[in-house]
PDB file of N, CA and C in Angstrom:
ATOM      1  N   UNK A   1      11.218   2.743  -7.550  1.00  0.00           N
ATOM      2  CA  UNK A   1      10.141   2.366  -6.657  1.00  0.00           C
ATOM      3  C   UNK A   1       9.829   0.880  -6.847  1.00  0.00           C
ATOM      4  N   UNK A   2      10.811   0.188  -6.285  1.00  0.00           N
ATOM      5  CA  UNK A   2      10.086  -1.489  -6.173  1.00  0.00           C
ATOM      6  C   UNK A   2       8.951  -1.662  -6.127  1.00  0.00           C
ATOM      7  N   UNK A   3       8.025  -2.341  -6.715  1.00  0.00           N
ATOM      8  CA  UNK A   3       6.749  -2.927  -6.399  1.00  0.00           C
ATOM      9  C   UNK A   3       7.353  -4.249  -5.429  1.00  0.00           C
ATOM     10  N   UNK A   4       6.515  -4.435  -4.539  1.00  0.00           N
ATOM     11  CA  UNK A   4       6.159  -5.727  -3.430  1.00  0.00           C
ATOM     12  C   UNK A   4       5.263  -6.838  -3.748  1.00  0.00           C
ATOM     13  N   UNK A   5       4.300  -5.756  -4.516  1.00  0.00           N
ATOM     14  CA  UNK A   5       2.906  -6.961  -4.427  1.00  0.00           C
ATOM     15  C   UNK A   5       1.752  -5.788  -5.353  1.00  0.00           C
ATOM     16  N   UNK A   6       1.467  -6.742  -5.983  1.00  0.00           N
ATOM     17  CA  UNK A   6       0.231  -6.034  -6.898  1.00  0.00           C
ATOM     18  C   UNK A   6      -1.351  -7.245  -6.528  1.00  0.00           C
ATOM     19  N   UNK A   7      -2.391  -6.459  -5.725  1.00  0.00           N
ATOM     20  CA  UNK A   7      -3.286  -7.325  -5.711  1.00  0.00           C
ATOM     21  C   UNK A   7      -4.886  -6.493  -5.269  1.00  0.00           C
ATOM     22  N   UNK A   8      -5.716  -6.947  -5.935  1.00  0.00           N
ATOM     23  CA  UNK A   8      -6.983  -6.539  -5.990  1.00  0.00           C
ATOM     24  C   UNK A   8      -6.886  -4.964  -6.791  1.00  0.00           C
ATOM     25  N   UNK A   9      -5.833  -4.507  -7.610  1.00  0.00           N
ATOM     26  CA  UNK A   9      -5.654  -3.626  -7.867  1.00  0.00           C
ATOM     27  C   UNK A   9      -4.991  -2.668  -7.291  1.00  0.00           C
ATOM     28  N   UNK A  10      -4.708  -2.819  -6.386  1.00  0.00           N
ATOM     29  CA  UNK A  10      -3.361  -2.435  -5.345  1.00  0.00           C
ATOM     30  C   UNK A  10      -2.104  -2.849  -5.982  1.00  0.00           C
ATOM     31  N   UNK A  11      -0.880  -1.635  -5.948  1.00  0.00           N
ATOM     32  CA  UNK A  11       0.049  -1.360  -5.963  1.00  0.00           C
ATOM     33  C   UNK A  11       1.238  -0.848  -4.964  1.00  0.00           C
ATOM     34  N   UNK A  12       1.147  -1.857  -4.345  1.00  0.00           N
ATOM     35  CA  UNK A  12       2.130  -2.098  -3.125  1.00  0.00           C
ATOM     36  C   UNK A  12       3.984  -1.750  -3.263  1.00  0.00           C
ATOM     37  N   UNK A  13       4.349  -0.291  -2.366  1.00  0.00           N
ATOM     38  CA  UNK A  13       5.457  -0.631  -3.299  1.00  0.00           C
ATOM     39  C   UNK A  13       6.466   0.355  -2.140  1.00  0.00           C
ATOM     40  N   UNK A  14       8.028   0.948  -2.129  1.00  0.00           N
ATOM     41  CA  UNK A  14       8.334   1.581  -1.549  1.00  0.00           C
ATOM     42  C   UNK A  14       9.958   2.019  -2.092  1.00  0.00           C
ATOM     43  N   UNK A  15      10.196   3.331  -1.516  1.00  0.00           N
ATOM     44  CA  UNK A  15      11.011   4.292  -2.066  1.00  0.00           C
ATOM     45  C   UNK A  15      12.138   3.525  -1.363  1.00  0.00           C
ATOM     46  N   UNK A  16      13.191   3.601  -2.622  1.00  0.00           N
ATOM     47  CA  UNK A  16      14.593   2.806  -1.942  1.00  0.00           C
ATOM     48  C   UNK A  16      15.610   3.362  -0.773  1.00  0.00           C
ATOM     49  N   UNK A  17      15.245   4.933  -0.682  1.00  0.00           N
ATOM     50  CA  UNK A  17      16.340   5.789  -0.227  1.00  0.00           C
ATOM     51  C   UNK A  17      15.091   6.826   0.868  1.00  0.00           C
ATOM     52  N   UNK A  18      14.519   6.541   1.477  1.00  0.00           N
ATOM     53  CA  UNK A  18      13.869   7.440   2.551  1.00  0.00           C
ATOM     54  C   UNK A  18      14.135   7.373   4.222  1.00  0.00           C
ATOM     55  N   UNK A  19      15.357   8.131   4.150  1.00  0.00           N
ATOM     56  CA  UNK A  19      16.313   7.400   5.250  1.00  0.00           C
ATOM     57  C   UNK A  19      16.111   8.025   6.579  1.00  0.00           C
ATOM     58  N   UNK A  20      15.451   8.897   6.880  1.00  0.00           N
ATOM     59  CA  UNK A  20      14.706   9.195   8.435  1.00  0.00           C
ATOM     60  C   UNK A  20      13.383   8.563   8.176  1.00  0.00           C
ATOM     61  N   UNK A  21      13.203   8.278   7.663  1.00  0.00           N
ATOM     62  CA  UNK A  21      11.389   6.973   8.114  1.00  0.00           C
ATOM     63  C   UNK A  21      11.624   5.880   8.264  1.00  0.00           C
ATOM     64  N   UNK A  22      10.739   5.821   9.770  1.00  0.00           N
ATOM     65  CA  UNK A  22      10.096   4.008   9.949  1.00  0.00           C
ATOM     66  C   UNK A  22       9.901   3.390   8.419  1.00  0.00           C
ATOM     67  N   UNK A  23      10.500   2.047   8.847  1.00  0.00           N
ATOM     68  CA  UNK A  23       9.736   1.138   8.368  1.00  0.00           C
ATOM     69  C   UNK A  23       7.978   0.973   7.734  1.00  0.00           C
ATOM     70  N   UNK A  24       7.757   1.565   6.425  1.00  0.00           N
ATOM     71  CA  UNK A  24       6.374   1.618   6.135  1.00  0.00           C
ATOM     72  C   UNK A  24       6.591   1.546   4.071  1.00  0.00           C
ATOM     73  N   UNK A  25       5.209   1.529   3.488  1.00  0.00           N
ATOM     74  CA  UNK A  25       4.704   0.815   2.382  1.00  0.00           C
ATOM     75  C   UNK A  25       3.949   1.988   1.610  1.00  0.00           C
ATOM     76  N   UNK A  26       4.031   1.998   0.975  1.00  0.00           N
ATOM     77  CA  UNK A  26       3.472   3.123  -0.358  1.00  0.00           C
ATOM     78  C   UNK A  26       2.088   2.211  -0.855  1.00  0.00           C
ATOM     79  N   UNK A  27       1.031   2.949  -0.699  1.00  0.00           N
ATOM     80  CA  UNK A  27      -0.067   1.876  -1.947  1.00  0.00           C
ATOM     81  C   UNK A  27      -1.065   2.735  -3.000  1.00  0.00           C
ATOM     82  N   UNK A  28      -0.865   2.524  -4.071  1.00  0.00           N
ATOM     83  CA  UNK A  28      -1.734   3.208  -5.099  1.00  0.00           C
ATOM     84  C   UNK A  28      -2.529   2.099  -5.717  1.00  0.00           C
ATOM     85  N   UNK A  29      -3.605   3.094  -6.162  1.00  0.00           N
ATOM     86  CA  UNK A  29      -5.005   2.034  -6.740  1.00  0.00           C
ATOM     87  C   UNK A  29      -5.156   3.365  -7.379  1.00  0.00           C
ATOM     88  N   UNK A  30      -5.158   3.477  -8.839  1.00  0.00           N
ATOM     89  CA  UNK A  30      -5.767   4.710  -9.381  1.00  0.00           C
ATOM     90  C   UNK A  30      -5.379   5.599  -9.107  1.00  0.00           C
ATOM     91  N   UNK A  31      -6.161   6.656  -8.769  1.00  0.00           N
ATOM     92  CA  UNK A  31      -6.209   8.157  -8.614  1.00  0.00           C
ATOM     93  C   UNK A  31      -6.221   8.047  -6.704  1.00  0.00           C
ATOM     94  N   UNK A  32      -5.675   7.172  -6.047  1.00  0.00           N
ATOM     95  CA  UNK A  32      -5.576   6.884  -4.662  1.00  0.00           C
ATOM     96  C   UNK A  32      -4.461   6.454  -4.436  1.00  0.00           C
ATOM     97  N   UNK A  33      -3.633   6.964  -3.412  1.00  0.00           N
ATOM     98  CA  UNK A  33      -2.655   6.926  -3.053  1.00  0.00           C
ATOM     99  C   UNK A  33      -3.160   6.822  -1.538  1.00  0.00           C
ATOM    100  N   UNK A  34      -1.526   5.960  -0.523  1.00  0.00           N
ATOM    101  CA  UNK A  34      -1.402   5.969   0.921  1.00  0.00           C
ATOM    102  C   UNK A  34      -0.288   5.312   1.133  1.00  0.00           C
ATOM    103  N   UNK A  35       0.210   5.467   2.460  1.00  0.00           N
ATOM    104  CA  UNK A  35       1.403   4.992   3.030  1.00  0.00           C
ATOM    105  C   UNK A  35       1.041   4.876   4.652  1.00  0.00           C
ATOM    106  N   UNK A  36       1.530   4.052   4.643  1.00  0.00           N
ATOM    107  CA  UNK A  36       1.349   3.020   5.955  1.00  0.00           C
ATOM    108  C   UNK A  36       2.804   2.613   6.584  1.00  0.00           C
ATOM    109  N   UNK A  37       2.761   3.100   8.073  1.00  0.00           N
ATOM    110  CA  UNK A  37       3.884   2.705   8.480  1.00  0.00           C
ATOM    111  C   UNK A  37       3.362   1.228   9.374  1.00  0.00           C
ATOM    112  N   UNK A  38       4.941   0.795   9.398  1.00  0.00           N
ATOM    113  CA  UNK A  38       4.790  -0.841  10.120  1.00  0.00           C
ATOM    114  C   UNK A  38       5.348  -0.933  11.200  1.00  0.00           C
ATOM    115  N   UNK A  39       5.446  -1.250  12.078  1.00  0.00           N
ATOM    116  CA  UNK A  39       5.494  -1.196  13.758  1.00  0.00           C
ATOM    117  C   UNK A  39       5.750  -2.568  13.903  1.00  0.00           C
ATOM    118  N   UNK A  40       7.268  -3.194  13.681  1.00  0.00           N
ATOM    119  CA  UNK A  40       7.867  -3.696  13.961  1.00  0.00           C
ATOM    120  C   UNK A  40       7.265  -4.645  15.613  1.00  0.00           C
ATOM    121  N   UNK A  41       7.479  -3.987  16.064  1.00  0.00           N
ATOM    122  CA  UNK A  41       7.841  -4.470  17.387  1.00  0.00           C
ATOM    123  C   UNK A  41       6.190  -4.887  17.901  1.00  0.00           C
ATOM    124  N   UNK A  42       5.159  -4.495  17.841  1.00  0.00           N
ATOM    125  CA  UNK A  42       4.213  -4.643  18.054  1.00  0.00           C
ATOM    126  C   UNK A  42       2.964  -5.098  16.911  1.00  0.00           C
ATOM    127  N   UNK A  43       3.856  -5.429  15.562  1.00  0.00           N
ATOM    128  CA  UNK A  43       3.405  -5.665  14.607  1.00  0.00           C
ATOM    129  C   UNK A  43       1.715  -5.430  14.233  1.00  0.00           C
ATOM    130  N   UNK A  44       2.107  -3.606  14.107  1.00  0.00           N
ATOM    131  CA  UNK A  44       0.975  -2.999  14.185  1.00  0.00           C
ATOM    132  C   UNK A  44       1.047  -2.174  12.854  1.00  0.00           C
ATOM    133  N   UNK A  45      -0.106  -1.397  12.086  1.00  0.00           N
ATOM    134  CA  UNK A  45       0.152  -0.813  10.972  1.00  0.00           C
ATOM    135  C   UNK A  45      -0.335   0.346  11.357  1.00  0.00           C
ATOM    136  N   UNK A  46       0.115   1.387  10.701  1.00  0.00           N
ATOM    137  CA  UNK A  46      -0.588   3.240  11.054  1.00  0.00           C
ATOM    138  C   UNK A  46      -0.550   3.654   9.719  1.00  0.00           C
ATOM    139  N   UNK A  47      -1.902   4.174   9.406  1.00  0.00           N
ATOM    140  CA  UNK A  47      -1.628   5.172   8.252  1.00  0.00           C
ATOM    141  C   UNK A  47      -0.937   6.813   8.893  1.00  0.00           C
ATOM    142  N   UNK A  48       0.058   7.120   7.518  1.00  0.00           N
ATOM    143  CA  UNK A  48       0.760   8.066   7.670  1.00  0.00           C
ATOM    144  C   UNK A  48       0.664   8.936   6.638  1.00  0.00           C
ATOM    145  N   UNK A  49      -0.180   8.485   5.579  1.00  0.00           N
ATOM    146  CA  UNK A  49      -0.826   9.623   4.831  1.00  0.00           C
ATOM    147  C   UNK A  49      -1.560   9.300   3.666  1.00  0.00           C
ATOM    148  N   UNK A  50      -2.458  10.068   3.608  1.00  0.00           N
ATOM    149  CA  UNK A  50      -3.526   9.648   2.499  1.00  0.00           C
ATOM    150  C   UNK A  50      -3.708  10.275   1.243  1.00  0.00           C
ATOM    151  N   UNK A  51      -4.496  10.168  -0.002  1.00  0.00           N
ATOM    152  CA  UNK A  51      -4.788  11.188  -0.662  1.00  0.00           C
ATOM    153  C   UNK A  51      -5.943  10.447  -1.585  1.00  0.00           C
ATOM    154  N   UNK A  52      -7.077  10.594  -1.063  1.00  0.00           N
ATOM    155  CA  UNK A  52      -8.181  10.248  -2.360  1.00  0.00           C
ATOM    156  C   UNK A  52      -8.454   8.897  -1.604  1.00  0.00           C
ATOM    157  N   UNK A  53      -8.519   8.440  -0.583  1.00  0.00           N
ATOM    158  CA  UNK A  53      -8.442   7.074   0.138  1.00  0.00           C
ATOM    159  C   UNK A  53      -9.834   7.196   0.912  1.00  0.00           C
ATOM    160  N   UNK A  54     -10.891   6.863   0.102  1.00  0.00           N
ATOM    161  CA  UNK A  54     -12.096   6.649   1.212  1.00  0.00           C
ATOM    162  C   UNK A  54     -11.965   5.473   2.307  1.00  0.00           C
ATOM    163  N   UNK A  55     -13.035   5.178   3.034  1.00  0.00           N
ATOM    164  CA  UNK A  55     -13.450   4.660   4.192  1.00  0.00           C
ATOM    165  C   UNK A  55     -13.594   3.361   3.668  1.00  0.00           C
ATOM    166  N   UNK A  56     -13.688   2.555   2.805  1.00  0.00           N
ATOM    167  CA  UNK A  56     -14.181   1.330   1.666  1.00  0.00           C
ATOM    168  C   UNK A  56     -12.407   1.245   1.744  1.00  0.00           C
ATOM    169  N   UNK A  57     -11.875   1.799   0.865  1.00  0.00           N
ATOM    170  CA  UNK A  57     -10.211   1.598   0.508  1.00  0.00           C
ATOM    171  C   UNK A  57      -9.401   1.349   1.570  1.00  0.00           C
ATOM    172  N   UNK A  58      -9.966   2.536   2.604  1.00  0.00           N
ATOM    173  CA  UNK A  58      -8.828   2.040   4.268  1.00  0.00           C
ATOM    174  C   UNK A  58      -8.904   0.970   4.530  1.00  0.00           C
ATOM    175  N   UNK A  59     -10.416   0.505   4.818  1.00  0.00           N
ATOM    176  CA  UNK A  59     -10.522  -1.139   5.324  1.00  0.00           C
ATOM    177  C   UNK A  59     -10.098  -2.159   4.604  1.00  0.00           C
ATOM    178  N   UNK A  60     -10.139  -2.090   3.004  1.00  0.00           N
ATOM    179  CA  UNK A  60      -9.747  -2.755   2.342  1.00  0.00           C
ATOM    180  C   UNK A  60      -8.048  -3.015   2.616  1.00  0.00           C
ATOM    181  N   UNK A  61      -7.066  -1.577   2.381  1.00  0.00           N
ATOM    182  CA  UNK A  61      -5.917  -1.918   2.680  1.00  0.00           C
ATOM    183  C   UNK A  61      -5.528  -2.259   4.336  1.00  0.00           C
ATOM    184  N   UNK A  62      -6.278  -2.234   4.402  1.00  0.00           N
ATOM    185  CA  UNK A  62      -5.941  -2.441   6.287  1.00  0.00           C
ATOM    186  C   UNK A  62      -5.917  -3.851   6.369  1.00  0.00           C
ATOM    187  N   UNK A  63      -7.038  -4.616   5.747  1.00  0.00           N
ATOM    188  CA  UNK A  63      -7.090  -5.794   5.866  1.00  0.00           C
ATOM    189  C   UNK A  63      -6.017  -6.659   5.243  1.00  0.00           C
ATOM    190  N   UNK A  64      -5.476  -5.943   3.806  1.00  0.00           N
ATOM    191  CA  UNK A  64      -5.036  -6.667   2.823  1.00  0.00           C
ATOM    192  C   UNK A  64      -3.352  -7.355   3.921  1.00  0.00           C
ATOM    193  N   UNK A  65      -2.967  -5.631   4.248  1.00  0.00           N
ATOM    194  CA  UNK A  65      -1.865  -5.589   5.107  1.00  0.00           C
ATOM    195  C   UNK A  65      -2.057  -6.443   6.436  1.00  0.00           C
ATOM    196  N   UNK A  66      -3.226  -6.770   7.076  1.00  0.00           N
ATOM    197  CA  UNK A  66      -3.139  -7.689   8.516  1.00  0.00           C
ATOM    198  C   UNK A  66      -3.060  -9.310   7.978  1.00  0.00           C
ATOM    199  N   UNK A  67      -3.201  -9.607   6.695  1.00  0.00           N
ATOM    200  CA  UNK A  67      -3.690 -10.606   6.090  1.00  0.00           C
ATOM    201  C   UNK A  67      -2.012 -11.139   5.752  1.00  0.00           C
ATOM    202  N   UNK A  68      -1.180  -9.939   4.798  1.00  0.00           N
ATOM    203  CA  UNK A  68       0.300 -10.455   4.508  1.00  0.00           C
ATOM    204  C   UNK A  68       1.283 -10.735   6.008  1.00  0.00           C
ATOM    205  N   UNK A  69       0.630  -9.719   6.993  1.00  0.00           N
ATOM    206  CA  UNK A  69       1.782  -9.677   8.139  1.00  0.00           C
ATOM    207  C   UNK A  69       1.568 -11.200   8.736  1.00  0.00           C
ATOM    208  N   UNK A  70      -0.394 -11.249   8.784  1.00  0.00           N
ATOM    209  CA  UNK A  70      -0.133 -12.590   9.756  1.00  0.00           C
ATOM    210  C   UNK A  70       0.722 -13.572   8.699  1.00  0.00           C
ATOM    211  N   UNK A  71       0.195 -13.651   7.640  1.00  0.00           N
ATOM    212  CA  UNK A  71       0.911 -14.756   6.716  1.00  0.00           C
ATOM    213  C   UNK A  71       2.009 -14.512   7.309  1.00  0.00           C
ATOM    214  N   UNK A  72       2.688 -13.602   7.203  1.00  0.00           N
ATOM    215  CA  UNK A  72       4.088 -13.434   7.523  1.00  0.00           C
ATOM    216  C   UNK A  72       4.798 -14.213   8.915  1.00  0.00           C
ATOM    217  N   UNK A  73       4.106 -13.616   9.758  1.00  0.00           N
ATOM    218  CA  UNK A  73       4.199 -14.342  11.408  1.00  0.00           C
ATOM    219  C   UNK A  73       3.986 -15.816  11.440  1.00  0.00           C
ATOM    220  N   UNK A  74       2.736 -16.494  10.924  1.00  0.00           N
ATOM    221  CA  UNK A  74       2.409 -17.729  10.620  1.00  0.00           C
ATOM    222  C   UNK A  74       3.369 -18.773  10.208  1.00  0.00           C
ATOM    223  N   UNK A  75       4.271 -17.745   9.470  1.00  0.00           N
ATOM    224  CA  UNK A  75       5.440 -18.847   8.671  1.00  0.00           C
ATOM    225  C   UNK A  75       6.712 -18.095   8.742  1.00  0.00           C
ATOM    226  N   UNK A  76       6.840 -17.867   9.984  1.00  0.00           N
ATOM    227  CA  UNK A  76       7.818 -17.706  10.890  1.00  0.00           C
ATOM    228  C   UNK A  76       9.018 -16.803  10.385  1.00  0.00           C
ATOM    229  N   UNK A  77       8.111 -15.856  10.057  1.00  0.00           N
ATOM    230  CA  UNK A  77       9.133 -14.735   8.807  1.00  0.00           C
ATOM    231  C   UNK A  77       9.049 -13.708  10.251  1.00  0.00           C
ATOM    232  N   UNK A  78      10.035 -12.647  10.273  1.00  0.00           N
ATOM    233  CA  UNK A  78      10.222 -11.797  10.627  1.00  0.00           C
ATOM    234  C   UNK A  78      10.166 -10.591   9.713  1.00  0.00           C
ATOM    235  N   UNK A  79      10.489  -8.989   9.848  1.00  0.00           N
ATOM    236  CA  UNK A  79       9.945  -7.999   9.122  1.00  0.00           C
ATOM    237  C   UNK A  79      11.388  -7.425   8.172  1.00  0.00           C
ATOM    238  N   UNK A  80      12.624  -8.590   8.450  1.00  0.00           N
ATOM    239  CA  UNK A  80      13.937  -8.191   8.099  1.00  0.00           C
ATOM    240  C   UNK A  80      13.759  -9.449   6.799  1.00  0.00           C
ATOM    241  N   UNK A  81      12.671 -10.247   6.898  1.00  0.00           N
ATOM    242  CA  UNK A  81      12.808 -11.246   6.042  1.00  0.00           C
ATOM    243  C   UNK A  81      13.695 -12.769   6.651  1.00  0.00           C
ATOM    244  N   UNK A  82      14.024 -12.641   7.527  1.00  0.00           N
ATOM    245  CA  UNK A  82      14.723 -13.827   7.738  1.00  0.00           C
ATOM    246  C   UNK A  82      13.592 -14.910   8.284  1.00  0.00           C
ATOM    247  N   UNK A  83      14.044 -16.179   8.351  1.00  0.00           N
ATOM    248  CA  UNK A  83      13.007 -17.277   8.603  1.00  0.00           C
ATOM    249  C   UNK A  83      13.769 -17.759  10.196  1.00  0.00           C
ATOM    250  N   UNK A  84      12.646 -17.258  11.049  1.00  0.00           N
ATOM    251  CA  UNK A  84      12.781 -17.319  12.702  1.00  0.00           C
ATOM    252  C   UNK A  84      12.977 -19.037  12.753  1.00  0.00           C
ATOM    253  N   UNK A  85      12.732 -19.885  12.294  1.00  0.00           N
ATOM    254  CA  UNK A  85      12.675 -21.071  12.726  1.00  0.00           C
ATOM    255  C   UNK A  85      14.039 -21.598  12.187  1.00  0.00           C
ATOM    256  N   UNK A  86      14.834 -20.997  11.362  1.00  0.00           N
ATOM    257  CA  UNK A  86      16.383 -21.564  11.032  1.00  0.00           C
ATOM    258  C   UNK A  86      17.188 -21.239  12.456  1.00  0.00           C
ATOM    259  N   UNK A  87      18.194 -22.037  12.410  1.00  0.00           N
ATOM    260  CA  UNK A  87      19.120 -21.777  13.548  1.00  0.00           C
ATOM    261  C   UNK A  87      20.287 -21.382  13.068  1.00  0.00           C
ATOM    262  N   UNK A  88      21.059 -20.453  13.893  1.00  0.00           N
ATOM    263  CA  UNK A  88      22.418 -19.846  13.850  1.00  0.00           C
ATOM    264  C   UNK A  88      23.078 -19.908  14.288  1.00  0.00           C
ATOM    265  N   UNK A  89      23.888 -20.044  13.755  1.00  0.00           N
ATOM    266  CA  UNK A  89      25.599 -20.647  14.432  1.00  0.00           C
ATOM    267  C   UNK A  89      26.417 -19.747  15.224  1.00  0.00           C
TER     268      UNK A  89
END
């Protein structure tokens, strides 16, 4: 289970081999667990399952996640990791 990102106590992370699922993120904080799928194309996030995740924690990871994607978009990253502003031959 790679970790991605550890922050505010979040444990950001995802299974190497889950090969009929979208594109989505594992997050534990404690005794709280969730997974969030990522929507590529409309660069949108969905929770896809919870466990012990109050109403305080959703918003929290909701935000944390709109916060890395824009970073992400901002600096011209795409969701494959490549940098949109290089050119190809």
């Amino acid at each position: 289970m790679p970790t991605i990102l550890l922050i505010l106590g979040w444990r950001l992370f995802f299974y190497a081999n889950e090969r009929n699922e979208p594109i989505h993120v594992h997050c534990r904080k404690g005794n709280t667990e969730c997974k969030f799928w990522l929507d590529k194309d409309n660069f949108e996030i969905e929770e896809a399952f919870s466990f012990n995740l109050s109403p305080r924690d959703k918003r929290e990871i909701k935000k944390l996640f709109t916060n890395i994607l824009n970073t992400l978009n901002n600096n011209g990253m795409n969701f494959k990791g490549e940098n949109s502003n290089e050119k190809t031959s």
